[in-house]
PDB file of N, CA and C in Angstrom:
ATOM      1  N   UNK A   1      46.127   0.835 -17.427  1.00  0.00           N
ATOM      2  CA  UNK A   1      45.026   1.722 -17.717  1.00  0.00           C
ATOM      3  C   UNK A   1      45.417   3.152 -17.375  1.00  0.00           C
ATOM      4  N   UNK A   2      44.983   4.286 -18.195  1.00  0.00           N
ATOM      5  CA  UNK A   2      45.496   5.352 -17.785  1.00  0.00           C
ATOM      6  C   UNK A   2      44.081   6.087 -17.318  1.00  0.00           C
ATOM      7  N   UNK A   3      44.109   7.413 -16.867  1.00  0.00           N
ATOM      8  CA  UNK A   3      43.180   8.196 -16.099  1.00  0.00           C
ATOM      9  C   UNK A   3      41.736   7.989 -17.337  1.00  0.00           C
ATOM     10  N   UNK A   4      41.890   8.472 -18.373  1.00  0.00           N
ATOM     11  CA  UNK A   4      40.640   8.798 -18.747  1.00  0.00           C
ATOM     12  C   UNK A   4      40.243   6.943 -19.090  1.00  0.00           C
ATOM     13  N   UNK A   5      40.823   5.823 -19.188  1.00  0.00           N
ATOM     14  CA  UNK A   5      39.775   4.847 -19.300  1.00  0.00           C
ATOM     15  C   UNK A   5      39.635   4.446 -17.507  1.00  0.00           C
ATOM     16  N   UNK A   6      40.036   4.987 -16.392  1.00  0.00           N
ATOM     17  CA  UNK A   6      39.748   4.647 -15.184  1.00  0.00           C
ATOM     18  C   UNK A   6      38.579   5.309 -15.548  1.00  0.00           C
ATOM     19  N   UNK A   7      38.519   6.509 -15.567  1.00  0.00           N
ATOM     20  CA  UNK A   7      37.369   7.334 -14.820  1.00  0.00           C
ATOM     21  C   UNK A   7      35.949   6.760 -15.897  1.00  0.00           C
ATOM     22  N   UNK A   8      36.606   6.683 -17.407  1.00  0.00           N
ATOM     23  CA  UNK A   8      35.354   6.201 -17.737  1.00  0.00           C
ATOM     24  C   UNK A   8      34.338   4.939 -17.371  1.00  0.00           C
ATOM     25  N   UNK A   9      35.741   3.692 -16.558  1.00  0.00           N
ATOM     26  CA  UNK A   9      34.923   2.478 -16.337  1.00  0.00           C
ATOM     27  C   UNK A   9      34.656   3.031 -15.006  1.00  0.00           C
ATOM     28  N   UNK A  10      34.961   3.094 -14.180  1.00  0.00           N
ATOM     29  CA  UNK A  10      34.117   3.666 -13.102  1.00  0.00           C
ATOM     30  C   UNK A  10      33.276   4.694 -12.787  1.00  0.00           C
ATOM     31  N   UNK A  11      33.220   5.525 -13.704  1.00  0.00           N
ATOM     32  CA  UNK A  11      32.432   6.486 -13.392  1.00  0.00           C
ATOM     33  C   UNK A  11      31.117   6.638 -14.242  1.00  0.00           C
ATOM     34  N   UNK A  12      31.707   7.150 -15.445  1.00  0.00           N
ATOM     35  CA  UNK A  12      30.455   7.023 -16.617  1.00  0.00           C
ATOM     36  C   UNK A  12      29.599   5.788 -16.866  1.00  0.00           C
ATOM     37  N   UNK A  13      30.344   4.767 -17.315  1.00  0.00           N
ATOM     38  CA  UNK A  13      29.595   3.419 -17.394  1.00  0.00           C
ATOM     39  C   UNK A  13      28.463   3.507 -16.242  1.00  0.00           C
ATOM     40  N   UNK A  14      29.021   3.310 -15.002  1.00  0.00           N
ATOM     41  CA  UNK A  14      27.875   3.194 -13.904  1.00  0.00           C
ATOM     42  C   UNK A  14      26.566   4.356 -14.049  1.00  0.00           C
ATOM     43  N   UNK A  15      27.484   5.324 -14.208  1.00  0.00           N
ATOM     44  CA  UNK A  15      26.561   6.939 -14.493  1.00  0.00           C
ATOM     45  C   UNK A  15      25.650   6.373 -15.998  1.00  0.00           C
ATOM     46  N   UNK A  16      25.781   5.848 -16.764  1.00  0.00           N
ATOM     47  CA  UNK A  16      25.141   5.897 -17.827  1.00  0.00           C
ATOM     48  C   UNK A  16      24.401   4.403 -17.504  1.00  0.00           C
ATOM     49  N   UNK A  17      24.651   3.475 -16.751  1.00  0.00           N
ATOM     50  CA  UNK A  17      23.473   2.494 -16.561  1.00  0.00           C
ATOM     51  C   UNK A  17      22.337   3.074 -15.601  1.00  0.00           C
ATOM     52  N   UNK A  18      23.125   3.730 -14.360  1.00  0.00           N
ATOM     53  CA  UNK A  18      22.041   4.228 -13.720  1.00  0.00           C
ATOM     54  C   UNK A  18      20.586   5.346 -14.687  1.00  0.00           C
ATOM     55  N   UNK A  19      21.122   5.712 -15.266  1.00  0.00           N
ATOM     56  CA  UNK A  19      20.606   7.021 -16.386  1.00  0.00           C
ATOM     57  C   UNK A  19      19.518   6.310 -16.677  1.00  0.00           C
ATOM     58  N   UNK A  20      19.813   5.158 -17.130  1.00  0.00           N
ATOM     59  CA  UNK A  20      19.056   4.320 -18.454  1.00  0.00           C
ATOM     60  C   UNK A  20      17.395   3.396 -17.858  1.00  0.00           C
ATOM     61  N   UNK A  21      18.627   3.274 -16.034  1.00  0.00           N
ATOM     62  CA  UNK A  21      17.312   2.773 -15.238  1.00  0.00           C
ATOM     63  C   UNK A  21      16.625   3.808 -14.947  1.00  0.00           C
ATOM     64  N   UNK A  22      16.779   4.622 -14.665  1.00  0.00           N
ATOM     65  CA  UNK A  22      16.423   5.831 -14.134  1.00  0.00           C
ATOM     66  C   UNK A  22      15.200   6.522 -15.291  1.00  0.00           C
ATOM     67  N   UNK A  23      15.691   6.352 -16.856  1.00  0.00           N
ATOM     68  CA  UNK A  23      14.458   6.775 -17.697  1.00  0.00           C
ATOM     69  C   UNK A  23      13.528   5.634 -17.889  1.00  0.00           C
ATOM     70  N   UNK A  24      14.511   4.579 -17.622  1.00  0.00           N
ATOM     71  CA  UNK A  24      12.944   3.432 -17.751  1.00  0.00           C
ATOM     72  C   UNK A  24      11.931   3.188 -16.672  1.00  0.00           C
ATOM     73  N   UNK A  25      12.206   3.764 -16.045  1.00  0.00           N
ATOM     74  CA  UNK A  25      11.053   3.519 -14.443  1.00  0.00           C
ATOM     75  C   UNK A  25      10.159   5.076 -14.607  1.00  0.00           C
ATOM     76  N   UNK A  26      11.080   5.922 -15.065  1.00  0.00           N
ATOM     77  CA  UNK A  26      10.225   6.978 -15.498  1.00  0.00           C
ATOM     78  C   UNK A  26       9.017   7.169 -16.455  1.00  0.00           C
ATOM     79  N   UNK A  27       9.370   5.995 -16.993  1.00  0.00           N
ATOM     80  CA  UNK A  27       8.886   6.825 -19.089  1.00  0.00           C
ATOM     81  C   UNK A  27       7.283   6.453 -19.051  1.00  0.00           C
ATOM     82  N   UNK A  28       6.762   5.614 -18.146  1.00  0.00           N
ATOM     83  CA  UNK A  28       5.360   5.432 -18.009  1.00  0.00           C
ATOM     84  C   UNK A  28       5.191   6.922 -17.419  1.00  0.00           C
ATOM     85  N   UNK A  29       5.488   7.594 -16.434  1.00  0.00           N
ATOM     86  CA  UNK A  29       4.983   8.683 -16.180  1.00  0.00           C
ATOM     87  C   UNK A  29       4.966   9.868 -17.433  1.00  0.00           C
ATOM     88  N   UNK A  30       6.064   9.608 -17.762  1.00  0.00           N
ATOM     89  CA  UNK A  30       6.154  10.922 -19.264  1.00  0.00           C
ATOM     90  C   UNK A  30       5.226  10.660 -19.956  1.00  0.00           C
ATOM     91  N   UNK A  31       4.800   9.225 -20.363  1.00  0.00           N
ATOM     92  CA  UNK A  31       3.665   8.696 -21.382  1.00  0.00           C
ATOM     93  C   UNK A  31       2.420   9.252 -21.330  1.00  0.00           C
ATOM     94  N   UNK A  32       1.853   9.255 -20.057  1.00  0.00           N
ATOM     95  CA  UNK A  32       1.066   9.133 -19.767  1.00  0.00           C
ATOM     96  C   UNK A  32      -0.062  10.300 -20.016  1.00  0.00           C
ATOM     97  N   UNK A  33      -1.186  10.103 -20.790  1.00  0.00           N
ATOM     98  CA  UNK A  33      -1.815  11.151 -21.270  1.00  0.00           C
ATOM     99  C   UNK A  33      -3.565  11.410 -20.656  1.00  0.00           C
ATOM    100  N   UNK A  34      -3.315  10.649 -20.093  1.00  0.00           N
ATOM    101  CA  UNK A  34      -4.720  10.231 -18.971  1.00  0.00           C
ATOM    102  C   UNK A  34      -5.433  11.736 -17.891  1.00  0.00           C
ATOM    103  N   UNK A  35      -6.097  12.578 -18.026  1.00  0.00           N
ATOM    104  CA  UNK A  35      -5.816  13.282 -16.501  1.00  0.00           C
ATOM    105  C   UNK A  35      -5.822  12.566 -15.688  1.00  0.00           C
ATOM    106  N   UNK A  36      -5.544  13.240 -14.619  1.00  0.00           N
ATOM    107  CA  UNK A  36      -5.194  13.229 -13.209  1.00  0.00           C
ATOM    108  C   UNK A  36      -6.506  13.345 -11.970  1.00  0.00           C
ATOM    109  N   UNK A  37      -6.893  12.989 -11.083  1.00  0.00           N
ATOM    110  CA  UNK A  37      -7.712  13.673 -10.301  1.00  0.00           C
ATOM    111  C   UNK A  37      -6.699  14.433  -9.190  1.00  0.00           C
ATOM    112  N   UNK A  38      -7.293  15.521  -9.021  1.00  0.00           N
ATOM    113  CA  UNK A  38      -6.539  16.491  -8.252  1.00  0.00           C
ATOM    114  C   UNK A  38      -7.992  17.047  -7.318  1.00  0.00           C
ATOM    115  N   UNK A  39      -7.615  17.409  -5.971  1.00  0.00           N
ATOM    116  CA  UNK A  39      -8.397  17.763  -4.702  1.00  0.00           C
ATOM    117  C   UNK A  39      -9.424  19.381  -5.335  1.00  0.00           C
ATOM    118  N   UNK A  40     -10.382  19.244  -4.934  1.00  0.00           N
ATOM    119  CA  UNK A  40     -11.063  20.068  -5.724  1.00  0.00           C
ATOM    120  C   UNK A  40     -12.391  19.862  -6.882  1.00  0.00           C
ATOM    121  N   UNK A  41     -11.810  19.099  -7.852  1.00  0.00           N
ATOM    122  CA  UNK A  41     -12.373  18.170  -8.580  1.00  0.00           C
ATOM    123  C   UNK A  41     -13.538  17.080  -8.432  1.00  0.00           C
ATOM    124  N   UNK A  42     -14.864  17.342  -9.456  1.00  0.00           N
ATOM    125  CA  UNK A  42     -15.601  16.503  -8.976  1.00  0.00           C
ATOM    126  C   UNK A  42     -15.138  15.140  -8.970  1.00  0.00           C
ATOM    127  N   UNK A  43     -15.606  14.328  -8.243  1.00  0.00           N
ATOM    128  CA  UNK A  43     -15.562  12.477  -8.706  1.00  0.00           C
ATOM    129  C   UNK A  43     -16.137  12.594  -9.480  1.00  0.00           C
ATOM    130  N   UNK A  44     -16.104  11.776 -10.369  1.00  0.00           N
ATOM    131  CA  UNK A  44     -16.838  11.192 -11.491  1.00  0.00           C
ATOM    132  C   UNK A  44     -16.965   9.459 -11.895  1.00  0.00           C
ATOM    133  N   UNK A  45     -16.398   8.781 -11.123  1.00  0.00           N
ATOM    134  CA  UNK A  45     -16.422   7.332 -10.910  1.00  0.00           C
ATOM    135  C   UNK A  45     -17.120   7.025 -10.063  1.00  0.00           C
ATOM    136  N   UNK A  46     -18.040   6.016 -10.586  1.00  0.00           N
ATOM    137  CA  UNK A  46     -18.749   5.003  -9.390  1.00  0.00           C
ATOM    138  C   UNK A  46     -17.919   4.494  -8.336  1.00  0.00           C
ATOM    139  N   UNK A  47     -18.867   4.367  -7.123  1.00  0.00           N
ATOM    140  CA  UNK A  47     -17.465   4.350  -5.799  1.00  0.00           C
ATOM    141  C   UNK A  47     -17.593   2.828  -5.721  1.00  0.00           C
ATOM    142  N   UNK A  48     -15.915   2.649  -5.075  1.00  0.00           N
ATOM    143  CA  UNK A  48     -15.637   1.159  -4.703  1.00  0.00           C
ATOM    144  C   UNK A  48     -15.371   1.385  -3.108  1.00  0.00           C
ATOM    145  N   UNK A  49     -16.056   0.113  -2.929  1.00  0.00           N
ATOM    146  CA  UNK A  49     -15.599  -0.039  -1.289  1.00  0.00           C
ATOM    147  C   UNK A  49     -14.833  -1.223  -1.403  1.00  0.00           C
ATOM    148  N   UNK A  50     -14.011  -1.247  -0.256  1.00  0.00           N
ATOM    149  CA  UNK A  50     -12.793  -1.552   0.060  1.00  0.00           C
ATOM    150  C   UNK A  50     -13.233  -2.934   1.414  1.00  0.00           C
ATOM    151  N   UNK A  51     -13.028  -4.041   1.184  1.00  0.00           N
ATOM    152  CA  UNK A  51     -13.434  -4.746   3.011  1.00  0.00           C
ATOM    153  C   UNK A  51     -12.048  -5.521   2.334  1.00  0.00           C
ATOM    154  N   UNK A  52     -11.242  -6.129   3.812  1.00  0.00           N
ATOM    155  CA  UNK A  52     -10.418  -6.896   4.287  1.00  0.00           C
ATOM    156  C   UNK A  52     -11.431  -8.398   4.060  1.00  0.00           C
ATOM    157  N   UNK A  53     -12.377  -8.454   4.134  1.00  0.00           N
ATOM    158  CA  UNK A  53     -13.262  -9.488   4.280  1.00  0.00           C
ATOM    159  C   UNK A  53     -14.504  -9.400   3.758  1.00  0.00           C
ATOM    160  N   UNK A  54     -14.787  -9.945   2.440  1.00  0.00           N
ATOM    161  CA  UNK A  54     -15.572  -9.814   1.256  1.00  0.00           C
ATOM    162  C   UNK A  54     -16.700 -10.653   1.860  1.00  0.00           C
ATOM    163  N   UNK A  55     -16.991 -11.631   2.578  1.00  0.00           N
ATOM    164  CA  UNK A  55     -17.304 -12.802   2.858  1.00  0.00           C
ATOM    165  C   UNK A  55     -17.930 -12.220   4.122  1.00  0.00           C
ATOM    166  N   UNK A  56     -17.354 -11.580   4.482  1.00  0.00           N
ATOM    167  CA  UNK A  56     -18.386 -10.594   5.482  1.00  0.00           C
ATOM    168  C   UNK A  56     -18.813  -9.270   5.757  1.00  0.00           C
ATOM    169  N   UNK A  57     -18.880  -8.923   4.909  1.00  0.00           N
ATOM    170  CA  UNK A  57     -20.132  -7.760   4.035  1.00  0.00           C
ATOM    171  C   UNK A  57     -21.512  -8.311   4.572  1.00  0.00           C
ATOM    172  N   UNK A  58     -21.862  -7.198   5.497  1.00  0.00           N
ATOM    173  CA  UNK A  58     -23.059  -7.779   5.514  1.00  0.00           C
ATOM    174  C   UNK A  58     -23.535  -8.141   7.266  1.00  0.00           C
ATOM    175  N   UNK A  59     -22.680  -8.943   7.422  1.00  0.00           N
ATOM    176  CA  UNK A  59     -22.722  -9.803   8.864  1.00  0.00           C
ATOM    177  C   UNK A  59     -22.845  -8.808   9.908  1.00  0.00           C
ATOM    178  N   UNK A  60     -23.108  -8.929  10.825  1.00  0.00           N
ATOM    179  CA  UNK A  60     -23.530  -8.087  11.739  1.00  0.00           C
ATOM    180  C   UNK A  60     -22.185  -8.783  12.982  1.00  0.00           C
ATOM    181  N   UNK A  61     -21.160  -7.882  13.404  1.00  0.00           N
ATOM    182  CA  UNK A  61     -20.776  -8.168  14.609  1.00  0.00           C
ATOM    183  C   UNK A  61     -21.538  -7.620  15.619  1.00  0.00           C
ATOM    184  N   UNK A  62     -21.026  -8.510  16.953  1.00  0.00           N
ATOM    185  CA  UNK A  62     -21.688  -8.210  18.284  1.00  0.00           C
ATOM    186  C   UNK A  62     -20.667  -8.074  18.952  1.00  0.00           C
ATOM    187  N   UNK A  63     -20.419  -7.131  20.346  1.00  0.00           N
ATOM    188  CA  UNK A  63     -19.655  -7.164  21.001  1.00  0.00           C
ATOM    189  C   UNK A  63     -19.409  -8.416  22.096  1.00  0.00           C
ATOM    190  N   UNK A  64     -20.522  -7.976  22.700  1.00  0.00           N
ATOM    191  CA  UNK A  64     -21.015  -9.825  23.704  1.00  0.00           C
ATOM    192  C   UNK A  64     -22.197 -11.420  22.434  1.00  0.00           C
ATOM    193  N   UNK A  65     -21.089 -12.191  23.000  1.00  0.00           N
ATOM    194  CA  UNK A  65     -21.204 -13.472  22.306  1.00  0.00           C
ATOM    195  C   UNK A  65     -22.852 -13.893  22.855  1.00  0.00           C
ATOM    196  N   UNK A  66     -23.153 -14.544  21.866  1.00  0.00           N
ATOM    197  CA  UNK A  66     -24.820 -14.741  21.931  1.00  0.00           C
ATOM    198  C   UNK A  66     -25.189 -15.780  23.300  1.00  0.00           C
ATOM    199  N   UNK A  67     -25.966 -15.346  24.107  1.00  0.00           N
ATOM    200  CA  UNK A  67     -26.191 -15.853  25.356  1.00  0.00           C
ATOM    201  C   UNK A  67     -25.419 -15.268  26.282  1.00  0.00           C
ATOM    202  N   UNK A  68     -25.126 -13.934  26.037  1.00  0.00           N
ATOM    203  CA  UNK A  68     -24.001 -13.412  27.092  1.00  0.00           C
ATOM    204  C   UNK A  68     -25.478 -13.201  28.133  1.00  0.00           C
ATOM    205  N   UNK A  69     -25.633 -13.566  29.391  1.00  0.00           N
ATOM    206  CA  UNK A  69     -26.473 -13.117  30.328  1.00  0.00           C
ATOM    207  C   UNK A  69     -25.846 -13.096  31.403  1.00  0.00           C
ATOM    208  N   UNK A  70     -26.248 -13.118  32.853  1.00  0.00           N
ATOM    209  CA  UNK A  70     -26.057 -12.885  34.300  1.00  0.00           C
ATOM    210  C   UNK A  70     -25.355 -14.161  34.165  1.00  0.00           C
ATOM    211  N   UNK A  71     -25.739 -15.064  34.041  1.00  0.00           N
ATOM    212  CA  UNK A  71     -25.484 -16.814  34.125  1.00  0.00           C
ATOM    213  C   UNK A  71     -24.197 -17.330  33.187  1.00  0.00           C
ATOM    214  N   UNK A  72     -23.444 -17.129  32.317  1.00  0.00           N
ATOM    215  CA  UNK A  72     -22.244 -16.575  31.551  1.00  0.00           C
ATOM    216  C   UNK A  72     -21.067 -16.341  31.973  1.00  0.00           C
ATOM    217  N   UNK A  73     -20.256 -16.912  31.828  1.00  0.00           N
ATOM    218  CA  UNK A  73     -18.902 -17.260  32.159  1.00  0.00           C
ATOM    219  C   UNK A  73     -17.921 -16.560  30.788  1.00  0.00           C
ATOM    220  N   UNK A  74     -17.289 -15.493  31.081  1.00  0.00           N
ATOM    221  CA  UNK A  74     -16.680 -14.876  29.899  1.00  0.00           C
ATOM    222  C   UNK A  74     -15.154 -15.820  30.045  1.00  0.00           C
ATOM    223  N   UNK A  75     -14.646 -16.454  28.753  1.00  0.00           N
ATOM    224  CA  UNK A  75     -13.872 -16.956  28.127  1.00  0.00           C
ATOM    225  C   UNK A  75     -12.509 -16.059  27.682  1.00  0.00           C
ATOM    226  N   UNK A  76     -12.893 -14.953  27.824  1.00  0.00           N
ATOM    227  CA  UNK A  76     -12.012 -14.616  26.684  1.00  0.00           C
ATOM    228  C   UNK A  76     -10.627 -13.243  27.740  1.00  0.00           C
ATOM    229  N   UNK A  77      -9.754 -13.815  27.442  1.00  0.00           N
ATOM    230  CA  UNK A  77      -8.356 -13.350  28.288  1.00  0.00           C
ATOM    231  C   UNK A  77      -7.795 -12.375  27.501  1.00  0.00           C
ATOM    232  N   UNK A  78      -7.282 -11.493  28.181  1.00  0.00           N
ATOM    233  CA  UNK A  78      -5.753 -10.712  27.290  1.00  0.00           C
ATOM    234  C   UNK A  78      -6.745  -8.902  28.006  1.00  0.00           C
ATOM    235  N   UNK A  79      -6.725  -8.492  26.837  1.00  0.00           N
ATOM    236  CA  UNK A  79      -7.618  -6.654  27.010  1.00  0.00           C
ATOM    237  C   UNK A  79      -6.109  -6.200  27.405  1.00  0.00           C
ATOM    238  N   UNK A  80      -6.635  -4.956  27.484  1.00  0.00           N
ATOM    239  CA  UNK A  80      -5.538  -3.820  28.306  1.00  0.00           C
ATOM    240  C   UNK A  80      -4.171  -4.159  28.923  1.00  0.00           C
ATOM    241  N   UNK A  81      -4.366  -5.092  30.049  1.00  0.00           N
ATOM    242  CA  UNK A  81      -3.285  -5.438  31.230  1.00  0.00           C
ATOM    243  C   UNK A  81      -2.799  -6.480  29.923  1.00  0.00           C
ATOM    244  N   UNK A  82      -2.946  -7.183  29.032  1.00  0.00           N
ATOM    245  CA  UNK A  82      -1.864  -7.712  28.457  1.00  0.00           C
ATOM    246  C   UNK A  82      -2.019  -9.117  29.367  1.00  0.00           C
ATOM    247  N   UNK A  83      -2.793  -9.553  30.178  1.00  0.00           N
ATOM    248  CA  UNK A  83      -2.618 -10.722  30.700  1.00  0.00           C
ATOM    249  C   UNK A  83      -2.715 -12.007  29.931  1.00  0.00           C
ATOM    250  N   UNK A  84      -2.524 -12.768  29.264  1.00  0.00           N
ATOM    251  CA  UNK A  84      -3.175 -13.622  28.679  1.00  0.00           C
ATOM    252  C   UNK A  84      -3.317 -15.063  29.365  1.00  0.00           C
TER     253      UNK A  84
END
C-alpha cells in the first residue's frame, strides 16, 4: 500500500463514516419546523403534573403513624446517626 491509499483507509473512510453519523443524529434538528418555547414567552399548553406515584395522588401522608400517642412504641430505626 502506498501513502495516499494508507491515509485514505485510515483516515478519510473513518472521517467520512463519522460525518454520516454525525448528519444523521442531526437532521431531526435541521428538520424541524415546530417553534420553540424560549424563557419569556407565554405558556400556552395545558399544564401536566408530574408524580413518581400516580396511585397516590391524592393520599394524604402523615409524619407520625396513626395511633402515635404517649402509650406508642416508635419502630422505626436509622435517621441522622445512620444507626440501623
Amino acid at each position: 500500500m502506498n501513502v495516499v491509499q494508507t491515509i485514505l483507509v485510515y483516515a478519510v473512510i473513518p472521517l467520512a463514516i463519522y460525518g454520516l453519523v454525525a448528519l444523521l443524529t442531526l437532521r431531526g434538528k435541521f428538520a424541524r419546523n415546530n417553534p420553540r418555547y424560549r424563557p419569556g414567552q407565554p405558556w400556552e399548553y395545558p399544564p401536566v403534573w408530574w408524580t413518581a406515584n400516580p396511585a397516590g395522588v391524592g393520599d394524604r401522608a402523615s409524619a407520625a403513624p396513626t395511633g402515635a400517642g404517649k402509650g406508642s412504641k416508635r419502630t422505626a430505626k436509622g435517621g441522622a446517626r445512620g444507626s440501623w
